[in-house]
N, C-alpha and C. Protein backbone atom coordinates (compact mmCIF):
# COMPACT_ATOMS: atom_id res chain seq x y z
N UNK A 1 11.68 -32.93 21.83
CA UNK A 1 11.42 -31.75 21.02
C UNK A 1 9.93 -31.64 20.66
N UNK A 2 9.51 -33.06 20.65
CA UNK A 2 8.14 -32.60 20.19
C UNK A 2 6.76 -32.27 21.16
N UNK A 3 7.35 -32.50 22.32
CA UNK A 3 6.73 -32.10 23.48
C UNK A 3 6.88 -30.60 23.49
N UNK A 4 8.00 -30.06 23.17
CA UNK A 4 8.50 -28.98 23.43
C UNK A 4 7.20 -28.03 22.22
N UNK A 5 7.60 -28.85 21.05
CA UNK A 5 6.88 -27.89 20.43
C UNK A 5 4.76 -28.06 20.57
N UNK A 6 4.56 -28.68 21.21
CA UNK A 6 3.49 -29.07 21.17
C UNK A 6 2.52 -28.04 22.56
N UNK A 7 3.77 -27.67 23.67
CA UNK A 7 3.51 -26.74 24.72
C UNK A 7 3.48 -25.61 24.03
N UNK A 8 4.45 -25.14 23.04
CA UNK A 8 4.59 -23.91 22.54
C UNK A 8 3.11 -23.29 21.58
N UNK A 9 2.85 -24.38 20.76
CA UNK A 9 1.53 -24.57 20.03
C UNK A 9 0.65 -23.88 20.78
N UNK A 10 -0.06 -24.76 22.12
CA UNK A 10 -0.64 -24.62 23.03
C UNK A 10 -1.04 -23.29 23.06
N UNK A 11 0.33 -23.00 23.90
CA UNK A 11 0.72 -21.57 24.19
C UNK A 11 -0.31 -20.31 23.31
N UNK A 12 0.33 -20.42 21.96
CA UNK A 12 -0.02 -19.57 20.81
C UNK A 12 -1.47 -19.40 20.98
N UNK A 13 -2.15 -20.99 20.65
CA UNK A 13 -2.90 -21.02 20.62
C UNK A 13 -3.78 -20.27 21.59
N UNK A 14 -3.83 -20.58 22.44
CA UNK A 14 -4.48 -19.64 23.76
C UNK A 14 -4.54 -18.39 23.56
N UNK A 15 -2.98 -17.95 23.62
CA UNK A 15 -3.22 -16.93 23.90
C UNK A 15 -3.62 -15.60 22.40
N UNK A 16 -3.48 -16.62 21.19
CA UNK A 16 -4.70 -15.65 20.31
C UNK A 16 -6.26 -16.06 19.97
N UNK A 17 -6.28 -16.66 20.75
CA UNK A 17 -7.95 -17.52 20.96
C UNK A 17 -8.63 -16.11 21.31
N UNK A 18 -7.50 -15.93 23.07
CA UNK A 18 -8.03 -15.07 23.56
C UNK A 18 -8.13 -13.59 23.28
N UNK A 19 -7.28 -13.08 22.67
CA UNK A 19 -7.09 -11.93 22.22
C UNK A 19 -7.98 -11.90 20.81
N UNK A 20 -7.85 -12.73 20.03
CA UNK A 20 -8.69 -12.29 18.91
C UNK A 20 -10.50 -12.80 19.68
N UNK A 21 -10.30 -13.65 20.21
CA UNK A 21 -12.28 -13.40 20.71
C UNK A 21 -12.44 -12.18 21.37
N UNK A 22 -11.22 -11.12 21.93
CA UNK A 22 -11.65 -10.07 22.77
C UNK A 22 -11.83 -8.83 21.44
N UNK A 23 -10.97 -8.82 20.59
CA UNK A 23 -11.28 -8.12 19.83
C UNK A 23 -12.72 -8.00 18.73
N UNK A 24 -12.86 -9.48 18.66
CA UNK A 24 -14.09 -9.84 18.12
C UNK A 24 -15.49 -9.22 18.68
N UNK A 25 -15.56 -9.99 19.76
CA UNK A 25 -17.21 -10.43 20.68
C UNK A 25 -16.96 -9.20 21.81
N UNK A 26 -15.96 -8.41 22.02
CA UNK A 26 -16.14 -7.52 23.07
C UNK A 26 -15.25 -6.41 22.81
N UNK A 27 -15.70 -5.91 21.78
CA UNK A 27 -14.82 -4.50 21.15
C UNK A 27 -14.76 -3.66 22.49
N UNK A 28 -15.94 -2.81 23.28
CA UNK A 28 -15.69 -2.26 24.04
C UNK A 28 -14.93 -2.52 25.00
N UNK A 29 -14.33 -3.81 25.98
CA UNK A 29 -13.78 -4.41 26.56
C UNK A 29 -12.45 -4.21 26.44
N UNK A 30 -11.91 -4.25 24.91
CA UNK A 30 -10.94 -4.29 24.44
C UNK A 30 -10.33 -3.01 24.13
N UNK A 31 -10.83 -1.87 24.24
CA UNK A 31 -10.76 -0.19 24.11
C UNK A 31 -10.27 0.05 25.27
N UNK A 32 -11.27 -0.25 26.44
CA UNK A 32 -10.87 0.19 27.21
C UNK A 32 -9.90 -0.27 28.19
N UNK A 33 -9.30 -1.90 27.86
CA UNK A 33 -7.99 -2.48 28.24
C UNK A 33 -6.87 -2.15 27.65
N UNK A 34 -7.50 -1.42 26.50
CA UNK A 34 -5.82 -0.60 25.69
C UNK A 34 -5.56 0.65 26.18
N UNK A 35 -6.77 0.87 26.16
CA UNK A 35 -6.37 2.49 26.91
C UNK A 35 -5.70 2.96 28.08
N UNK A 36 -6.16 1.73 29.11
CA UNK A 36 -5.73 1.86 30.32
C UNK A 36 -4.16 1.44 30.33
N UNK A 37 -3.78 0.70 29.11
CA UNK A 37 -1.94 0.85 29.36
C UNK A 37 -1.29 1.67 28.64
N UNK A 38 -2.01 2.60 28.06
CA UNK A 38 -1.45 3.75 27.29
C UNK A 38 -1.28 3.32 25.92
N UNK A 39 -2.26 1.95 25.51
CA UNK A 39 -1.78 1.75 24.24
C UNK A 39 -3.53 2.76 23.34
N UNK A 40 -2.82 2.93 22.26
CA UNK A 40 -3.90 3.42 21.06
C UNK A 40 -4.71 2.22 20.42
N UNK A 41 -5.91 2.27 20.54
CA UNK A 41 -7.00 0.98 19.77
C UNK A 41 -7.13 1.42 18.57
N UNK A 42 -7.06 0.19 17.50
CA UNK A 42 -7.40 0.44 16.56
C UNK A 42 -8.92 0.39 15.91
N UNK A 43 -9.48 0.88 14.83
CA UNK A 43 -10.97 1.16 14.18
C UNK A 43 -11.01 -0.36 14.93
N UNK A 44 -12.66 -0.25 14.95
CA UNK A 44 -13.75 -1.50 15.06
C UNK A 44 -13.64 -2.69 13.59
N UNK A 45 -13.56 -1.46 12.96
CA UNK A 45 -13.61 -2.71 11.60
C UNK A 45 -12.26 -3.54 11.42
N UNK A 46 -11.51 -2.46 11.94
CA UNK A 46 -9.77 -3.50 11.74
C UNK A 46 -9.40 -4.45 13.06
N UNK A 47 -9.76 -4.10 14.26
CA UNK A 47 -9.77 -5.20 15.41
C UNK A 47 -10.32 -6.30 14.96
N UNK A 48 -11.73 -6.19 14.26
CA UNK A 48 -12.97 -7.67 13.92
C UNK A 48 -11.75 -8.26 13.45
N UNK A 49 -11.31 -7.65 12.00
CA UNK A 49 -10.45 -8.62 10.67
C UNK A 49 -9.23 -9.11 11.62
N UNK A 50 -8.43 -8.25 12.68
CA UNK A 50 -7.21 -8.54 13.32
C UNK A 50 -7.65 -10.32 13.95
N UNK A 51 -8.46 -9.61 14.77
CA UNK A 51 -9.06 -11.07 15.74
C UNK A 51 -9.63 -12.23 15.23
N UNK A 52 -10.05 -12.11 13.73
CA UNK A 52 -10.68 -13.29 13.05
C UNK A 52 -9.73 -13.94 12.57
N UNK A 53 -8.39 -13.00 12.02
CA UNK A 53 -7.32 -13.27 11.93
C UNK A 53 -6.18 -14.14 12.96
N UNK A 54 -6.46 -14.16 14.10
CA UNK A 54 -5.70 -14.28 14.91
C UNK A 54 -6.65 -15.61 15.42
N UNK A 55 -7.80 -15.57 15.68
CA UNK A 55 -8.31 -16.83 15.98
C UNK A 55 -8.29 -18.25 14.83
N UNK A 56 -8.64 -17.35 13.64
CA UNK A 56 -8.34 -18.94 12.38
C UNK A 56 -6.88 -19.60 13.10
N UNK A 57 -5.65 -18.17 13.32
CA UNK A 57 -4.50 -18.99 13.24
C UNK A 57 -4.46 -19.75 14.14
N UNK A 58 -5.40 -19.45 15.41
CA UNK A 58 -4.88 -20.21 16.67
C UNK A 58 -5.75 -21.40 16.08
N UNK A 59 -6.61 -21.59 15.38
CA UNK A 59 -6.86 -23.22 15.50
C UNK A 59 -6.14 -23.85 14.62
N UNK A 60 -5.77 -23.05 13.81
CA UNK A 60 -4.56 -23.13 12.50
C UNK A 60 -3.13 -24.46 12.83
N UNK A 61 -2.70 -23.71 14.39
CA UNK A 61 -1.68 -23.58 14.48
C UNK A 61 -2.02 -25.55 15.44
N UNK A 62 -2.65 -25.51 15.79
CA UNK A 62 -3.71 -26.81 16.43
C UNK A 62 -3.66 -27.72 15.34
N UNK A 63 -5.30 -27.25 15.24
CA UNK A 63 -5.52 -28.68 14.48
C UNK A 63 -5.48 -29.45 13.40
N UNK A 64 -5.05 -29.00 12.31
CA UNK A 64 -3.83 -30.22 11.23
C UNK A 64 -3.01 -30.84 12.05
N UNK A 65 -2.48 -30.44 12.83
CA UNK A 65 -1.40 -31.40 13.53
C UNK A 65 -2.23 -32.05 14.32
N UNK A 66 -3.38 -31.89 15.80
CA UNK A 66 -3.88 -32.84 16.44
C UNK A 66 -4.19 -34.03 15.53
N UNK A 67 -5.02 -33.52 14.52
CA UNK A 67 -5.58 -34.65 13.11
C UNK A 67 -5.23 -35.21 12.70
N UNK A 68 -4.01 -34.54 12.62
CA UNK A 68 -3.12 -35.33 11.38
C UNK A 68 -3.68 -35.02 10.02
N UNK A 69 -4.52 -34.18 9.92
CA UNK A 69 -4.46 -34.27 8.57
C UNK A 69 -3.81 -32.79 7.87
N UNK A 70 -3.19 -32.69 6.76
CA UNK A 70 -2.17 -31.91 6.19
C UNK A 70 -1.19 -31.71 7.17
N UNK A 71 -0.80 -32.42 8.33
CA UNK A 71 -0.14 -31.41 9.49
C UNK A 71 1.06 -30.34 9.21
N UNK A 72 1.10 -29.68 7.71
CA UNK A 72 1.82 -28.88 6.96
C UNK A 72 1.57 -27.61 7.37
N UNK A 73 -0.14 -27.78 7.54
CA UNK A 73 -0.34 -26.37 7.57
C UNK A 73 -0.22 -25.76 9.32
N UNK A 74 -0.25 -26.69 9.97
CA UNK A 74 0.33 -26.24 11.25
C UNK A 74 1.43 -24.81 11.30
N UNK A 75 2.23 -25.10 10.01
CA UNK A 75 3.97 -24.87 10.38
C UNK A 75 3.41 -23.74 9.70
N UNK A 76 2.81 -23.88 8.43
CA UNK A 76 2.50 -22.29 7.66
C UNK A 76 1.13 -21.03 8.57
N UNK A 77 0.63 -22.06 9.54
CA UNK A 77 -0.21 -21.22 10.33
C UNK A 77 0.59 -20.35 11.19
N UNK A 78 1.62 -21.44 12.34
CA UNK A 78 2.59 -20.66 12.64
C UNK A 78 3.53 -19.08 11.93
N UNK A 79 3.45 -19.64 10.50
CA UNK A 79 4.37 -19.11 9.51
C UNK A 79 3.49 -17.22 9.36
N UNK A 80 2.06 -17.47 9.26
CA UNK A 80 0.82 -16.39 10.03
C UNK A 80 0.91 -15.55 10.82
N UNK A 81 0.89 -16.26 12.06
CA UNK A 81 1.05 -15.76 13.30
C UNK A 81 2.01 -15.00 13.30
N UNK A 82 3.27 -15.13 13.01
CA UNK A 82 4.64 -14.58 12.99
C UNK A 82 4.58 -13.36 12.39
N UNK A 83 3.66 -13.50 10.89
CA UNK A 83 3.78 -12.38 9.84
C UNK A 83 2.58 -11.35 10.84
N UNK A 84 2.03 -11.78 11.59
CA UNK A 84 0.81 -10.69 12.27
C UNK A 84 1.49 -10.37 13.38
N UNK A 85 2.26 -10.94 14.11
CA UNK A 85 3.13 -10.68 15.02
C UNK A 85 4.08 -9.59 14.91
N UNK A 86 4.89 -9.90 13.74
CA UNK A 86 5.97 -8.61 13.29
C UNK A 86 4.80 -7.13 12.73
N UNK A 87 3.79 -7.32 12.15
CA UNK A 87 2.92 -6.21 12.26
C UNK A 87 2.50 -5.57 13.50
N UNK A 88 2.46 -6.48 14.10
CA UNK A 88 1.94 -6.05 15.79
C UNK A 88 3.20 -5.05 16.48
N UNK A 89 4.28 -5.36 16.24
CA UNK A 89 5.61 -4.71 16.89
C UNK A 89 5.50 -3.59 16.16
N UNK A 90 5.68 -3.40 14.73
CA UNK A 90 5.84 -2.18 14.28
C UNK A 90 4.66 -1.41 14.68
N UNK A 91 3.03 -1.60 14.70
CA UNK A 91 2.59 -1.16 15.14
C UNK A 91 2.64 -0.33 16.51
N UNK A 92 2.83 -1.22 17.54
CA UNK A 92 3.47 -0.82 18.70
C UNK A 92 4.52 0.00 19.09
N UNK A 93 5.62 -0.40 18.15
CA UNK A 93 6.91 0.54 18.22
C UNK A 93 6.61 1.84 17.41
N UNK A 94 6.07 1.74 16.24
CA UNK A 94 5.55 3.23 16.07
C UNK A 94 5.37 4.17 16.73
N UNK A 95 4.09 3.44 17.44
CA UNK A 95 3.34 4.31 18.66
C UNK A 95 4.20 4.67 20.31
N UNK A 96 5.54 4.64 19.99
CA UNK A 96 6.29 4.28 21.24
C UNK A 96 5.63 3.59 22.61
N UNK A 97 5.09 2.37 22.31
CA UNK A 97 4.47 1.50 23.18
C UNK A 97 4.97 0.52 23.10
N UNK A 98 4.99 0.23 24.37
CA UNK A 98 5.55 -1.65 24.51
C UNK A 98 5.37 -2.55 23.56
N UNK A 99 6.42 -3.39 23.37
CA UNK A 99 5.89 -4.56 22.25
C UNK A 99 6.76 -5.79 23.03
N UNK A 100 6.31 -6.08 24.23
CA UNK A 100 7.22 -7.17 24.76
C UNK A 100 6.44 -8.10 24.11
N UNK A 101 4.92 -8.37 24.18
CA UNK A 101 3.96 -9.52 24.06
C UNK A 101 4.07 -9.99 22.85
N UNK A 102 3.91 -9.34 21.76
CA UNK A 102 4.33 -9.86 20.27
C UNK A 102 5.64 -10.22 19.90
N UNK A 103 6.59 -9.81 20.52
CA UNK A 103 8.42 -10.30 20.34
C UNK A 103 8.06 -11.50 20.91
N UNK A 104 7.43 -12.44 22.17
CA UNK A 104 7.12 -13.20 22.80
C UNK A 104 6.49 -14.02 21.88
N UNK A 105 5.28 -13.63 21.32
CA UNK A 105 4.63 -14.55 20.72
C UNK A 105 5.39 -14.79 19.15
N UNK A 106 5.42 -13.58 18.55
CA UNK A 106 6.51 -13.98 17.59
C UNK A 106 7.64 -15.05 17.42
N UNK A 107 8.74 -14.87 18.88
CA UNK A 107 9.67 -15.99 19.00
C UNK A 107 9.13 -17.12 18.81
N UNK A 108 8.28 -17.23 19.74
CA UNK A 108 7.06 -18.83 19.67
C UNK A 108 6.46 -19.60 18.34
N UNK A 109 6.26 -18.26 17.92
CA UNK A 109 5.63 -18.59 16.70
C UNK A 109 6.83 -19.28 15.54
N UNK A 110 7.75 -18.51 15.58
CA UNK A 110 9.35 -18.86 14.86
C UNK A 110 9.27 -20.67 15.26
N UNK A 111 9.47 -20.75 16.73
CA UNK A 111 10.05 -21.92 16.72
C UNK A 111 9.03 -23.11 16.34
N UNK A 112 7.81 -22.78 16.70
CA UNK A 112 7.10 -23.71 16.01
C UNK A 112 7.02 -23.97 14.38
N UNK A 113 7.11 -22.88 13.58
CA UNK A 113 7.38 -23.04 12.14
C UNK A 113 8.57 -24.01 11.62
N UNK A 114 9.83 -23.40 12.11
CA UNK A 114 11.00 -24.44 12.50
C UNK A 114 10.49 -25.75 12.69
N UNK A 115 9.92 -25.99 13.77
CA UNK A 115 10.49 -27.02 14.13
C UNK A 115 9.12 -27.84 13.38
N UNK A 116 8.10 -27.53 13.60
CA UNK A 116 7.32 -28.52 12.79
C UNK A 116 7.64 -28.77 11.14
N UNK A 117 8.09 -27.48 10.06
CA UNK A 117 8.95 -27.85 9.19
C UNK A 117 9.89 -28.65 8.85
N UNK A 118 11.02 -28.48 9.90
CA UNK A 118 11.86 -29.84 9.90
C UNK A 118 11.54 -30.88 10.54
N UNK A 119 10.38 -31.16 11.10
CA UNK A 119 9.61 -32.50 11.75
C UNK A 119 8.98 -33.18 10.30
N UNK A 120 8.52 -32.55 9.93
CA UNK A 120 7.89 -32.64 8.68
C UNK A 120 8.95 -33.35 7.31
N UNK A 121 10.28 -33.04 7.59
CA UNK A 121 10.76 -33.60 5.98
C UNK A 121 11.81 -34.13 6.93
C-alpha cells in the first residue's frame, strides 16, 4: 500500500508542478492551450494565485513525507489538492467543458489523504 500511495503522490505531484508552473511562468502558453480545447482561461491574476496554489501543494503533497518531518501535512496537502480539484470540476462543468482531468486528479488526491491518514494513526 505504501508503494501504492507513494506512485500516486508522485503522480499529483507532477502533474501540478506542471500545470501550476504553466500557469505561473507562461501565462500566454497557457491561453492559448485552453483555447485550443474549447476551454475558457481564466484572468492573469487568478491563474498566478491558481498555480502558486497548485505548486505549494505539489511539494506539499512530497515533502513532509520524503523528510519525515510532520509527514501529517502530506495527507492535509493532499486534503488541498482535492478542495482545488472539486473547484476545478465545477468550474469546468459550469462552462460545459470536460472535467475528466480533475475527477482524475481529485480521485488521487482522495486516496492519498486516506491512506496517508490512516498510515499515520
Amino acid at each position: 500500500m505504501n508503494i501504492a500511495l507513494w506512485i500516486a503522490q508522485g503522480l499529483v505531484a507532477l502533474a501540478f508542478l506542471y500545470g501550476g508552473a504553466i500557469k505561473v511562468f507562461t501565462y500566454g502558453y497557457y491561453v492559448t492551450s485552453i483555447t485550443k480545447l474549447g476551454q475558457t482561461p481564466v484572468a492573469r491574476g487568478l491563474a498566478g494565485f491558481i498555480g502558486i496554489a497548485e505548486m505549494i501543494g505539489a511539494i506539499g503533497v512530497v515533502l513532509p513525507m520524503a523528510l519525515n518531518v510532520a509527514p501529517v501535512l502530506s495527507a492535509w496537502a493532499a486534503i488541498g489538492i482535492g478542495i482545488i480539484m472539486l473547484l476545478a470540476m465545477g468550474y469546468h462543468l459550469r462552462g460545459r467543458e470536460p472535467a475528466l482531468a480533475p475527477i482524475i486528479l481529485f480521485l488521487l488526491a482522495a486516496f492519498v489523504a486516506v491512506g496517508r491518514f490512516s498510515h499515520l494513526t
